[in-house]
PDB file of N, CA and C in Angstrom:
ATOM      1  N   UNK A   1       0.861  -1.179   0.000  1.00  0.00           N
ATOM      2  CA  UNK A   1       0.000   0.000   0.000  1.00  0.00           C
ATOM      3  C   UNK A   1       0.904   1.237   0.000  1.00  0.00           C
ATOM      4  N   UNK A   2       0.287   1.882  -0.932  1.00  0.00           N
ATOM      5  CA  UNK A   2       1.572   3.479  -0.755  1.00  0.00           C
ATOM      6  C   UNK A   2       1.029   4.540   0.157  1.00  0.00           C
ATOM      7  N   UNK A   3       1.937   5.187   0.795  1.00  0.00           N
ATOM      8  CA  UNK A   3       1.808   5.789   1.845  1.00  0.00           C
ATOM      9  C   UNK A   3       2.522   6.764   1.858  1.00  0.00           C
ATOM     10  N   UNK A   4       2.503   8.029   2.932  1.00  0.00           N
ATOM     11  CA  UNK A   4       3.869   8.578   3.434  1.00  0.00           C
ATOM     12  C   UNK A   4       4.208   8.731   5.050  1.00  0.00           C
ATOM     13  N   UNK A   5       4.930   8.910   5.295  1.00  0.00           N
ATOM     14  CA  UNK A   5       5.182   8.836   6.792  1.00  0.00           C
ATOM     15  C   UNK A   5       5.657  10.207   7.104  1.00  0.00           C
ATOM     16  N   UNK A   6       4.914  10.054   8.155  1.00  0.00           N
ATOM     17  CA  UNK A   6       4.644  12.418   9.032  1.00  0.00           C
ATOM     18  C   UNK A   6       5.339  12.125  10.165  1.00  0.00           C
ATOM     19  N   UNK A   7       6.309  12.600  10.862  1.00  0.00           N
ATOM     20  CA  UNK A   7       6.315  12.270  12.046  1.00  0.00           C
ATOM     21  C   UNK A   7       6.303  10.813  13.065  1.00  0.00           C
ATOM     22  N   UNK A   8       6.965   9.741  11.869  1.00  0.00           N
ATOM     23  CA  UNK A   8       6.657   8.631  12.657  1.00  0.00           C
ATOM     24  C   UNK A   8       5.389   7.748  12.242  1.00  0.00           C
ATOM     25  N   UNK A   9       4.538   8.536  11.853  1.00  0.00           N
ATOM     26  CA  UNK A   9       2.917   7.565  11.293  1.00  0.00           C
ATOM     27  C   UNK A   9       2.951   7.331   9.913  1.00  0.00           C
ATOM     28  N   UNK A  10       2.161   6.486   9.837  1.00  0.00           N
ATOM     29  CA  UNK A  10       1.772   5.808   8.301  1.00  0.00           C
ATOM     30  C   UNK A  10       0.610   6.548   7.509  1.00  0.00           C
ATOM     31  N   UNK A  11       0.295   7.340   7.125  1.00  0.00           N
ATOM     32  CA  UNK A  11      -0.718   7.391   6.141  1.00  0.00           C
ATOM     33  C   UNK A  11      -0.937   7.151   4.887  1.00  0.00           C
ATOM     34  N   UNK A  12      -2.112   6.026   5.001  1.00  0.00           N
ATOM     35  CA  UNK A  12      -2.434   5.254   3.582  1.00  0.00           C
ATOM     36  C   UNK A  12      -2.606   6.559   2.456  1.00  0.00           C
ATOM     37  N   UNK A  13      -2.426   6.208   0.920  1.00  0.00           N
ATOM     38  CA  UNK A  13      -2.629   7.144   0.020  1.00  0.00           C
ATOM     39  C   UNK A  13      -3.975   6.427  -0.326  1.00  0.00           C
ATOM     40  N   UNK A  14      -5.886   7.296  -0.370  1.00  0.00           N
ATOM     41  CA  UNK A  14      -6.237   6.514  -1.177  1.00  0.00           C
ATOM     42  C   UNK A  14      -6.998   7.250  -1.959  1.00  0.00           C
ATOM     43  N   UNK A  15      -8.038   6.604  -2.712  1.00  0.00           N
ATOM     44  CA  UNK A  15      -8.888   7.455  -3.623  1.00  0.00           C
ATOM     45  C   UNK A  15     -10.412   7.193  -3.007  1.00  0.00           C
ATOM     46  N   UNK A  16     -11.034   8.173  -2.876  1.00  0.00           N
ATOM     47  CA  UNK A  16     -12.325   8.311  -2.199  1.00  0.00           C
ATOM     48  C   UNK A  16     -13.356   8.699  -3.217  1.00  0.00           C
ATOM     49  N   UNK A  17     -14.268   8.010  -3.622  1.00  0.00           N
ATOM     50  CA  UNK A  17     -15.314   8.036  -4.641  1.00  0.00           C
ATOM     51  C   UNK A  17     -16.539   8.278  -3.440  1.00  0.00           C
ATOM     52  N   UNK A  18     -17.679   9.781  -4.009  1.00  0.00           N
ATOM     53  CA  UNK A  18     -18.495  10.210  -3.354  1.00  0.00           C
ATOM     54  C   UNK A  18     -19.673  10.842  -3.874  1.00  0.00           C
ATOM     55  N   UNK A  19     -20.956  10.416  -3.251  1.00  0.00           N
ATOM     56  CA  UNK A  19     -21.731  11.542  -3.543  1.00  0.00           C
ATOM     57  C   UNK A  19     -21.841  12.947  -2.644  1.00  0.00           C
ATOM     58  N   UNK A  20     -22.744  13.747  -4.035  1.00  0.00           N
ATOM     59  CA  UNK A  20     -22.327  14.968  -2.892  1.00  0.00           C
ATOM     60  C   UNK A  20     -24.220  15.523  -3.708  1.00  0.00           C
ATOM     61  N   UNK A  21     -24.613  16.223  -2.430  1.00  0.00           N
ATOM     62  CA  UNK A  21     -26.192  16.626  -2.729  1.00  0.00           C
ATOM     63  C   UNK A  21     -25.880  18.047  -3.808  1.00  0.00           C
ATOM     64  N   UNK A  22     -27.239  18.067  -4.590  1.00  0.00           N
ATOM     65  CA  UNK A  22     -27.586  19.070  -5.701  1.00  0.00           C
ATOM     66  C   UNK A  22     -28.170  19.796  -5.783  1.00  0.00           C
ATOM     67  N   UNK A  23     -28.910  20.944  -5.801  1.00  0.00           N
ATOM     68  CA  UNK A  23     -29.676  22.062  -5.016  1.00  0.00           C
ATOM     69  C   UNK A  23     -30.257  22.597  -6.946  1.00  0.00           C
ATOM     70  N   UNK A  24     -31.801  22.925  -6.933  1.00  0.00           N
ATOM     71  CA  UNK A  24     -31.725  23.847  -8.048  1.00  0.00           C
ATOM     72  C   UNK A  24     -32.933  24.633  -7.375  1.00  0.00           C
ATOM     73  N   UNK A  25     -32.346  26.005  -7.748  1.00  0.00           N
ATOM     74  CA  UNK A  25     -33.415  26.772  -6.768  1.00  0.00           C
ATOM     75  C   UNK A  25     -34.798  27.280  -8.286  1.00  0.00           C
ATOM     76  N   UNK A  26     -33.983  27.380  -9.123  1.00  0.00           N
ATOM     77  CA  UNK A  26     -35.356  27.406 -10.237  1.00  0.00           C
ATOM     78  C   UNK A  26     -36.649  26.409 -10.567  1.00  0.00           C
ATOM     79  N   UNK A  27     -37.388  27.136 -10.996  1.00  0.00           N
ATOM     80  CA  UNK A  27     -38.784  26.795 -11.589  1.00  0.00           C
ATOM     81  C   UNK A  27     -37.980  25.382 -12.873  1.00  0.00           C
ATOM     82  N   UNK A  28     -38.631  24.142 -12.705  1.00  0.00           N
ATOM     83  CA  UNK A  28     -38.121  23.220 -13.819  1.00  0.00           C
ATOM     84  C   UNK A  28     -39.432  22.517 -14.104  1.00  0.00           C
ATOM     85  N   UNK A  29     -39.165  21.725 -15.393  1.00  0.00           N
ATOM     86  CA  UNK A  29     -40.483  20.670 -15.705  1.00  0.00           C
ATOM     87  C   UNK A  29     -40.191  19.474 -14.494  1.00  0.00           C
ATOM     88  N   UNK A  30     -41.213  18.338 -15.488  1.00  0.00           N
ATOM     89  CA  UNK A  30     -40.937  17.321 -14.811  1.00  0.00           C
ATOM     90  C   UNK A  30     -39.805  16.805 -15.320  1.00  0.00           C
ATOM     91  N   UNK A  31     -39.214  16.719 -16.589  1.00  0.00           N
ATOM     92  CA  UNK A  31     -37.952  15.932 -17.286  1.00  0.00           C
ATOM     93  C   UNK A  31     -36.784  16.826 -16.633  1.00  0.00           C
ATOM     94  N   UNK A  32     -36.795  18.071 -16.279  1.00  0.00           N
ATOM     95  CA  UNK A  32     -35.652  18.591 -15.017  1.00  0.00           C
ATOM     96  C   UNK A  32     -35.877  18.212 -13.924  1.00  0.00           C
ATOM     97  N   UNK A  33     -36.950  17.504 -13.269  1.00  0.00           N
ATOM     98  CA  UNK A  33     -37.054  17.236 -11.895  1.00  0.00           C
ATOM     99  C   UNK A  33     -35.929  15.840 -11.975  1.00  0.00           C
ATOM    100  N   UNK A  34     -36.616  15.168 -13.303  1.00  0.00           N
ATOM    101  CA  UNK A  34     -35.932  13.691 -12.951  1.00  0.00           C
ATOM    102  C   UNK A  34     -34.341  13.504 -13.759  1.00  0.00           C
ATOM    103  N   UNK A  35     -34.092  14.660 -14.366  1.00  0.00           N
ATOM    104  CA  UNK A  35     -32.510  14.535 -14.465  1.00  0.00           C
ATOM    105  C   UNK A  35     -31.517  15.011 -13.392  1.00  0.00           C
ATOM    106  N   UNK A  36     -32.449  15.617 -12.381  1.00  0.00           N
ATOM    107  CA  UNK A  36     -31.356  15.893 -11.086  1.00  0.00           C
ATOM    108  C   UNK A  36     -30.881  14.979 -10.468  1.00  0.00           C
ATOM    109  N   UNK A  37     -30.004  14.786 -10.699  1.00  0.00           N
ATOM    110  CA  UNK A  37     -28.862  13.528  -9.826  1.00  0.00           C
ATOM    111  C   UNK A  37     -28.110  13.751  -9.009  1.00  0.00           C
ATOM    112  N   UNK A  38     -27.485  13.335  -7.799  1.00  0.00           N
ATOM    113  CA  UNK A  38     -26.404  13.500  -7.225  1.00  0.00           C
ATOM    114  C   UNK A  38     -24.958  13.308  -8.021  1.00  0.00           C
ATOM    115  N   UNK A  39     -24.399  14.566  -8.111  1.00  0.00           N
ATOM    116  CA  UNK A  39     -22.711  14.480  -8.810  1.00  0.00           C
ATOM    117  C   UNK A  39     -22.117  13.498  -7.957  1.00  0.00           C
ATOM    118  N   UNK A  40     -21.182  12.601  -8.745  1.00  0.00           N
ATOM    119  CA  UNK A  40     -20.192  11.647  -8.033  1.00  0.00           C
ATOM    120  C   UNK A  40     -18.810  12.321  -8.319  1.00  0.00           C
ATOM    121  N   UNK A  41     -18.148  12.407  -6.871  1.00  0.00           N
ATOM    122  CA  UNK A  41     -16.574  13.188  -7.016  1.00  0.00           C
ATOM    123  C   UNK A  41     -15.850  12.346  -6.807  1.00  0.00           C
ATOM    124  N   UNK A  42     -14.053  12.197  -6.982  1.00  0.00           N
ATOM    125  CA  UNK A  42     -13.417  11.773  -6.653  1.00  0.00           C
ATOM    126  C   UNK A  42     -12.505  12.884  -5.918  1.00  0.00           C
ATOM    127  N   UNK A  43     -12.137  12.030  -5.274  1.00  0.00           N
ATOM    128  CA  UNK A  43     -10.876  12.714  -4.020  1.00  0.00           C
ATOM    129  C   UNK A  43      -9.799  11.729  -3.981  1.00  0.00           C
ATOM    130  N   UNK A  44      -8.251  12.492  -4.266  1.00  0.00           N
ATOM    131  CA  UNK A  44      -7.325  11.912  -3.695  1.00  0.00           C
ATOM    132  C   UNK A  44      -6.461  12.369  -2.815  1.00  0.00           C
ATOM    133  N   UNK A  45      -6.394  11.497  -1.816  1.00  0.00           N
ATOM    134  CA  UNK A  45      -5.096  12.139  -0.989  1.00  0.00           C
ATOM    135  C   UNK A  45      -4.663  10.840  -0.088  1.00  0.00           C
ATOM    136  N   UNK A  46      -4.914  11.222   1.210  1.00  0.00           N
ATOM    137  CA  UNK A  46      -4.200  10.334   2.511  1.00  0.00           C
ATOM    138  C   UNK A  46      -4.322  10.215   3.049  1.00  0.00           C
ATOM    139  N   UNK A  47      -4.937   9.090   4.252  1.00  0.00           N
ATOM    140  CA  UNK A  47      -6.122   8.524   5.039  1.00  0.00           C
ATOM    141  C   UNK A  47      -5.600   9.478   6.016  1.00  0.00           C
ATOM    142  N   UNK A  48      -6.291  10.111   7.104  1.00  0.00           N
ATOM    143  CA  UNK A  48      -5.896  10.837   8.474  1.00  0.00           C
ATOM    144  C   UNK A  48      -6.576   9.775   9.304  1.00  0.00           C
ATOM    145  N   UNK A  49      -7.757   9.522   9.327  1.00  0.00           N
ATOM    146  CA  UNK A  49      -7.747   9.074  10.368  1.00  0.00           C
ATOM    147  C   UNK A  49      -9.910   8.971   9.952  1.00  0.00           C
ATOM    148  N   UNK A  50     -10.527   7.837  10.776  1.00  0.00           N
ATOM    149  CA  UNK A  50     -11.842   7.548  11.037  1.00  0.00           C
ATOM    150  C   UNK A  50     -12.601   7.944  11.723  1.00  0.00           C
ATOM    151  N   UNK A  51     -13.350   8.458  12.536  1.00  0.00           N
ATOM    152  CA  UNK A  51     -13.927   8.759  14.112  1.00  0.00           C
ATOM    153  C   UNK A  51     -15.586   8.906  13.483  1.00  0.00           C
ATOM    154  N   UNK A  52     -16.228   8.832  14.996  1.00  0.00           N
ATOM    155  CA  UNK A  52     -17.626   8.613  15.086  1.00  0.00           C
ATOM    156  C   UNK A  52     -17.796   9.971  16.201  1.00  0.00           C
ATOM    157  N   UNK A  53     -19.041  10.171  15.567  1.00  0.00           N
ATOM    158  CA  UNK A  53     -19.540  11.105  16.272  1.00  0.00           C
ATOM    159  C   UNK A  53     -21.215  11.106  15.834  1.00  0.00           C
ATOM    160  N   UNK A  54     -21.710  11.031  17.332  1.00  0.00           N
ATOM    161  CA  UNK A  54     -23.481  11.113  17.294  1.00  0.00           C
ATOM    162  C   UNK A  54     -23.928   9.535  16.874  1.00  0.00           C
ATOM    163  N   UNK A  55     -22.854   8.534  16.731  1.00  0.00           N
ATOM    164  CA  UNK A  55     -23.578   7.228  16.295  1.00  0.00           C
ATOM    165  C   UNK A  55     -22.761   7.394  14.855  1.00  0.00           C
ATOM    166  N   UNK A  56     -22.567   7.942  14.100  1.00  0.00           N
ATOM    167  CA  UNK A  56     -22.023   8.248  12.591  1.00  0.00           C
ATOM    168  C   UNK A  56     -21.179   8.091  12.304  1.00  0.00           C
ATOM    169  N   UNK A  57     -19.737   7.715  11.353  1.00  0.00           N
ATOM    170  CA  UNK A  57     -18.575   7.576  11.375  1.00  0.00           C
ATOM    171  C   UNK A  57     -18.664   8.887  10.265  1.00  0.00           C
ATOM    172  N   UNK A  58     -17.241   9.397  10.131  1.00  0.00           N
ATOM    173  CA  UNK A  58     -16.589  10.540   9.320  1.00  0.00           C
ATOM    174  C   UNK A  58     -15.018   9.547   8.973  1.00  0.00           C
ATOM    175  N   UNK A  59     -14.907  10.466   7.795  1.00  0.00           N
ATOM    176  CA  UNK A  59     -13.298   9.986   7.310  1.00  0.00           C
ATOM    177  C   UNK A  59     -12.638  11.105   7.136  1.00  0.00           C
ATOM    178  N   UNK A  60     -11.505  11.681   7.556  1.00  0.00           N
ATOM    179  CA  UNK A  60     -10.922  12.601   6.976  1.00  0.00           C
ATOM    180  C   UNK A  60      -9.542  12.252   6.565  1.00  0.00           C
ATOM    181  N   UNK A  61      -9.727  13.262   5.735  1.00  0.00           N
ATOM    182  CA  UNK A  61      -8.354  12.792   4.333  1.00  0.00           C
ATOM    183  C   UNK A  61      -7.574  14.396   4.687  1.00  0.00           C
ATOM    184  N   UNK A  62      -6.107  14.350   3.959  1.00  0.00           N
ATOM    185  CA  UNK A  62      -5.414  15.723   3.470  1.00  0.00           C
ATOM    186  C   UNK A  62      -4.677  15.035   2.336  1.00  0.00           C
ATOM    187  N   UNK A  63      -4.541  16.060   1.397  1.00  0.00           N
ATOM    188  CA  UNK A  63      -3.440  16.066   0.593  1.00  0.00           C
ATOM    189  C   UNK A  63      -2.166  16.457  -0.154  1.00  0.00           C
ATOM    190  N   UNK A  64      -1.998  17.706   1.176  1.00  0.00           N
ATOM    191  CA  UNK A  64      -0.734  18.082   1.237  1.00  0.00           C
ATOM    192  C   UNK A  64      -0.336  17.960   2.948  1.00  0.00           C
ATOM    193  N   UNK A  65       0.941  18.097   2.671  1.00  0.00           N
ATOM    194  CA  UNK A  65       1.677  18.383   4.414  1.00  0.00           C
ATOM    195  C   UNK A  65       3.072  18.439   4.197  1.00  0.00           C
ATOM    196  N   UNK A  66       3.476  18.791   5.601  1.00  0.00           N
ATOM    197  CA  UNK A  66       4.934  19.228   5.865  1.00  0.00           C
ATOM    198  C   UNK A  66       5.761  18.140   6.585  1.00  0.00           C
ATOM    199  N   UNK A  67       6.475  17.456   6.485  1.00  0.00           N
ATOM    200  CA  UNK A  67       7.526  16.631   6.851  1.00  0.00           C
ATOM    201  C   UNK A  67       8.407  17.259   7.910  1.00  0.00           C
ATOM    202  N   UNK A  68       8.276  18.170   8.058  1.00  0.00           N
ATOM    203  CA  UNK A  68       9.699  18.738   9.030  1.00  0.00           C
ATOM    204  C   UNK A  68       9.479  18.289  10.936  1.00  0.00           C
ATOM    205  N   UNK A  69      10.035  18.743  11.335  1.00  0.00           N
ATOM    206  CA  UNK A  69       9.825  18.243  12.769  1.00  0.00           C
ATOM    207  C   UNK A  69       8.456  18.285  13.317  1.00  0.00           C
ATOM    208  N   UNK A  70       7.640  18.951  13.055  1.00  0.00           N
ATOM    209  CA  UNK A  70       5.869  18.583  13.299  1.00  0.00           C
ATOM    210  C   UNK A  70       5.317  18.251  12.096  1.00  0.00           C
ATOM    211  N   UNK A  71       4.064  17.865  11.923  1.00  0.00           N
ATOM    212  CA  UNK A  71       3.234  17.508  11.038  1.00  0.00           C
ATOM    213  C   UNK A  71       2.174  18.759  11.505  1.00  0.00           C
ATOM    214  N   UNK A  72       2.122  19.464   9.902  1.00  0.00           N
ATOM    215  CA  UNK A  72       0.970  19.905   9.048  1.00  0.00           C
ATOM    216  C   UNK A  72       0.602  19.499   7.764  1.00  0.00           C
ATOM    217  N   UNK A  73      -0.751  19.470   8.182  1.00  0.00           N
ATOM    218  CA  UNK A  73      -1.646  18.961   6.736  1.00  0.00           C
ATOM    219  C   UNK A  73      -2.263  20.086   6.345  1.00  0.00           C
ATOM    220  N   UNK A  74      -2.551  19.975   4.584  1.00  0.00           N
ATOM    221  CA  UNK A  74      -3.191  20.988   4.099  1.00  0.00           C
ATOM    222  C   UNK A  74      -4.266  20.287   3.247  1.00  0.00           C
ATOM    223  N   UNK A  75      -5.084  20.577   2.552  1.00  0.00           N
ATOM    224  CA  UNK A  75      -6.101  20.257   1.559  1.00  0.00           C
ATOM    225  C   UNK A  75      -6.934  19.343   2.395  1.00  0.00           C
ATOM    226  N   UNK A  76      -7.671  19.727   3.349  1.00  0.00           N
ATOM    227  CA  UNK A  76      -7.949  18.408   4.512  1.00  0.00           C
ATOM    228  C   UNK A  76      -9.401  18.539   4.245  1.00  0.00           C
ATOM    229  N   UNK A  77     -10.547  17.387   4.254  1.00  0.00           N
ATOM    230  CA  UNK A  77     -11.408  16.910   4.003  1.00  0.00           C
ATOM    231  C   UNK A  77     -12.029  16.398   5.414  1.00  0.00           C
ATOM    232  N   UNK A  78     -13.516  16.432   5.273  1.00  0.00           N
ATOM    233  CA  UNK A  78     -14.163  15.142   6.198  1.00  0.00           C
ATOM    234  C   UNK A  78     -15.629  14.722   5.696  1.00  0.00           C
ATOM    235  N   UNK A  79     -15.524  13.654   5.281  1.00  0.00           N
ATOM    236  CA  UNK A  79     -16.813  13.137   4.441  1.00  0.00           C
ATOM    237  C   UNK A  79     -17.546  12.391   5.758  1.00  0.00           C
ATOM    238  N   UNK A  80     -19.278  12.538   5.658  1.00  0.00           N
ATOM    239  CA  UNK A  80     -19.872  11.153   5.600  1.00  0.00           C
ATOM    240  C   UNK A  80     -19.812   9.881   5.655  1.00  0.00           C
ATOM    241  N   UNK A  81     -19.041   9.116   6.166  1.00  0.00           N
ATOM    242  CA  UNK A  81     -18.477   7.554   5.911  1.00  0.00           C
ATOM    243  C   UNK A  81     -20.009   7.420   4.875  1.00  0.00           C
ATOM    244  N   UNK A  82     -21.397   7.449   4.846  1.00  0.00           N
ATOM    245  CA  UNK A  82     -22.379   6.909   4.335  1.00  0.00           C
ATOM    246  C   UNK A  82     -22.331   7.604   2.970  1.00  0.00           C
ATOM    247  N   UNK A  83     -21.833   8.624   2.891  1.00  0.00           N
ATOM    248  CA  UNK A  83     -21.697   9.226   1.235  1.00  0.00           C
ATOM    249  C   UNK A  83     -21.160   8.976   0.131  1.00  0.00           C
ATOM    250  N   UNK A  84     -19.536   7.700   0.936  1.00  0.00           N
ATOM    251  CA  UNK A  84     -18.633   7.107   0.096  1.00  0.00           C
ATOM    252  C   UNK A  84     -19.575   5.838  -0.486  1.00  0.00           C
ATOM    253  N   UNK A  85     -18.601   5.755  -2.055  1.00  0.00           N
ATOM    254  CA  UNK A  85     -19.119   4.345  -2.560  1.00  0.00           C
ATOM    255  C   UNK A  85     -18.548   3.070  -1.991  1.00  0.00           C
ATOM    256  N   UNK A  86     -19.529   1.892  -2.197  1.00  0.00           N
ATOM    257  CA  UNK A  86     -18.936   1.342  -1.447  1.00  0.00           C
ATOM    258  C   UNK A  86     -17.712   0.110  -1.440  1.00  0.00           C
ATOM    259  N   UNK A  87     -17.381   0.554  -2.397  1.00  0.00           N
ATOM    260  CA  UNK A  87     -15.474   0.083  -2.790  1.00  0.00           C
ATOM    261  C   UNK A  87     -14.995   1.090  -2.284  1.00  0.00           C
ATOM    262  N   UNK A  88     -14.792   2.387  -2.346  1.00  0.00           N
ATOM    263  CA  UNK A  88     -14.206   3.326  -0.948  1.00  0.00           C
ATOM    264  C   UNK A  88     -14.625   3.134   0.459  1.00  0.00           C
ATOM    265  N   UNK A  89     -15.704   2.466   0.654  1.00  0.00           N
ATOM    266  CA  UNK A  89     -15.593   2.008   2.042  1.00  0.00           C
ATOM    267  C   UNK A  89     -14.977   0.704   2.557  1.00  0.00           C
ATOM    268  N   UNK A  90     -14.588   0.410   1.453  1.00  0.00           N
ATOM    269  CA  UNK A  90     -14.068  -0.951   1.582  1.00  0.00           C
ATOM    270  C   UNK A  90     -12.025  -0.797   1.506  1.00  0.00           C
ATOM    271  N   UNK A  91     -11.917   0.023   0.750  1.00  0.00           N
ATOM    272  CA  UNK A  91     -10.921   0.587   0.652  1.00  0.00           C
ATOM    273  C   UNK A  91     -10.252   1.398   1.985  1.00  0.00           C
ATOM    274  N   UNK A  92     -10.979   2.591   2.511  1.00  0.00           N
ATOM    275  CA  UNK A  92     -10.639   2.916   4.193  1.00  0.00           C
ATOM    276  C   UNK A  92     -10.586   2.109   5.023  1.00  0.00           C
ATOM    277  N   UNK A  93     -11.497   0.955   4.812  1.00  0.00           N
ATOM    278  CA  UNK A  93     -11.351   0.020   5.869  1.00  0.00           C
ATOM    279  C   UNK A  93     -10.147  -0.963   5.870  1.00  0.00           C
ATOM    280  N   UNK A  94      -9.537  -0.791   4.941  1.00  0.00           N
ATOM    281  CA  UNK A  94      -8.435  -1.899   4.460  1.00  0.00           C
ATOM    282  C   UNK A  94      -7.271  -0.480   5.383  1.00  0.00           C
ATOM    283  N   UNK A  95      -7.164   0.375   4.481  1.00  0.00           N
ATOM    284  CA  UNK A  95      -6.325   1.272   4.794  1.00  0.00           C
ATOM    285  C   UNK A  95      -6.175   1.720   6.627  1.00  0.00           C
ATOM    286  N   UNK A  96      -7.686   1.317   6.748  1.00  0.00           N
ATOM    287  CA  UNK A  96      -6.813   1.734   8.597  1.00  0.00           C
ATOM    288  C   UNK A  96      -6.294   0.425   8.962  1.00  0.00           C
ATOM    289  N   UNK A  97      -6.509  -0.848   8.396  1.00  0.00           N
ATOM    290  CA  UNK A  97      -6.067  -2.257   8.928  1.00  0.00           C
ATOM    291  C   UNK A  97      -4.004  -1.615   8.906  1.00  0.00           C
ATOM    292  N   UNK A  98      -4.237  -0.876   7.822  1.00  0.00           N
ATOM    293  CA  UNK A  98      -2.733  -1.134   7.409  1.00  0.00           C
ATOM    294  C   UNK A  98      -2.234  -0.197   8.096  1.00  0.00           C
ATOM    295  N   UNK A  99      -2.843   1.072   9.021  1.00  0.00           N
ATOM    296  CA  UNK A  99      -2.281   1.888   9.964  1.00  0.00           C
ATOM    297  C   UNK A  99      -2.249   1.660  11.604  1.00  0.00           C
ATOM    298  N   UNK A 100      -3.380   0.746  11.901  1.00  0.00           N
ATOM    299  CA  UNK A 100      -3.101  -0.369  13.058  1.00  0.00           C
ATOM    300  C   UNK A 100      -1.925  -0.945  13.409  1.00  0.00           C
TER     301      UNK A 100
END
């Protein structure tokens, strides 16, 4: 698994496939009602880390940082665990096995 190491830790590199909600505030027919879809994104970067909160899990990712005597991350994310597809959930779950 490719990774980089901050300070001593492992973070998995992975790719996060997602939905994300769609908003149209205009007047549409019915053939615009039913082409509104949820956009699917991709994200890449580098597992940070899993946590639950309220019953819910979250994932957050970054995809930049600094190597020098502390760790900073930049480009940092926190999805939904329920928003990812679910080969990206299958994928984080592999990826924290490999930071255990």
């Amino acid at each position: 698994m490719e990774y980089v190491e901050i300070v001593g830790r492992k973070y998995p590199r992975v790719t996060i496939i997602w939905r994300d909600i769609i908003g149209a505030g205009a007047f549409g027919d019915l053939k615009d009602f039913r082409e509104l879809v949820c956009p699917t994104f991709v994200t890449e970067g580098y597992l940070f880390d899993v946590f639950e909160d309220e019953g819910k899990r979250y994932v957050r990712t970054f995809s930049s940082y600094q190597k020098d005597d502390e760790a900073d991350f930049g480009d940092r994310n926190c999805f939904p665990f329920s928003v990812l597809s679910r080969i990206s959930q299958r994928d984080v779950e592999m990826a924290l096995l490999f930071m255990a």
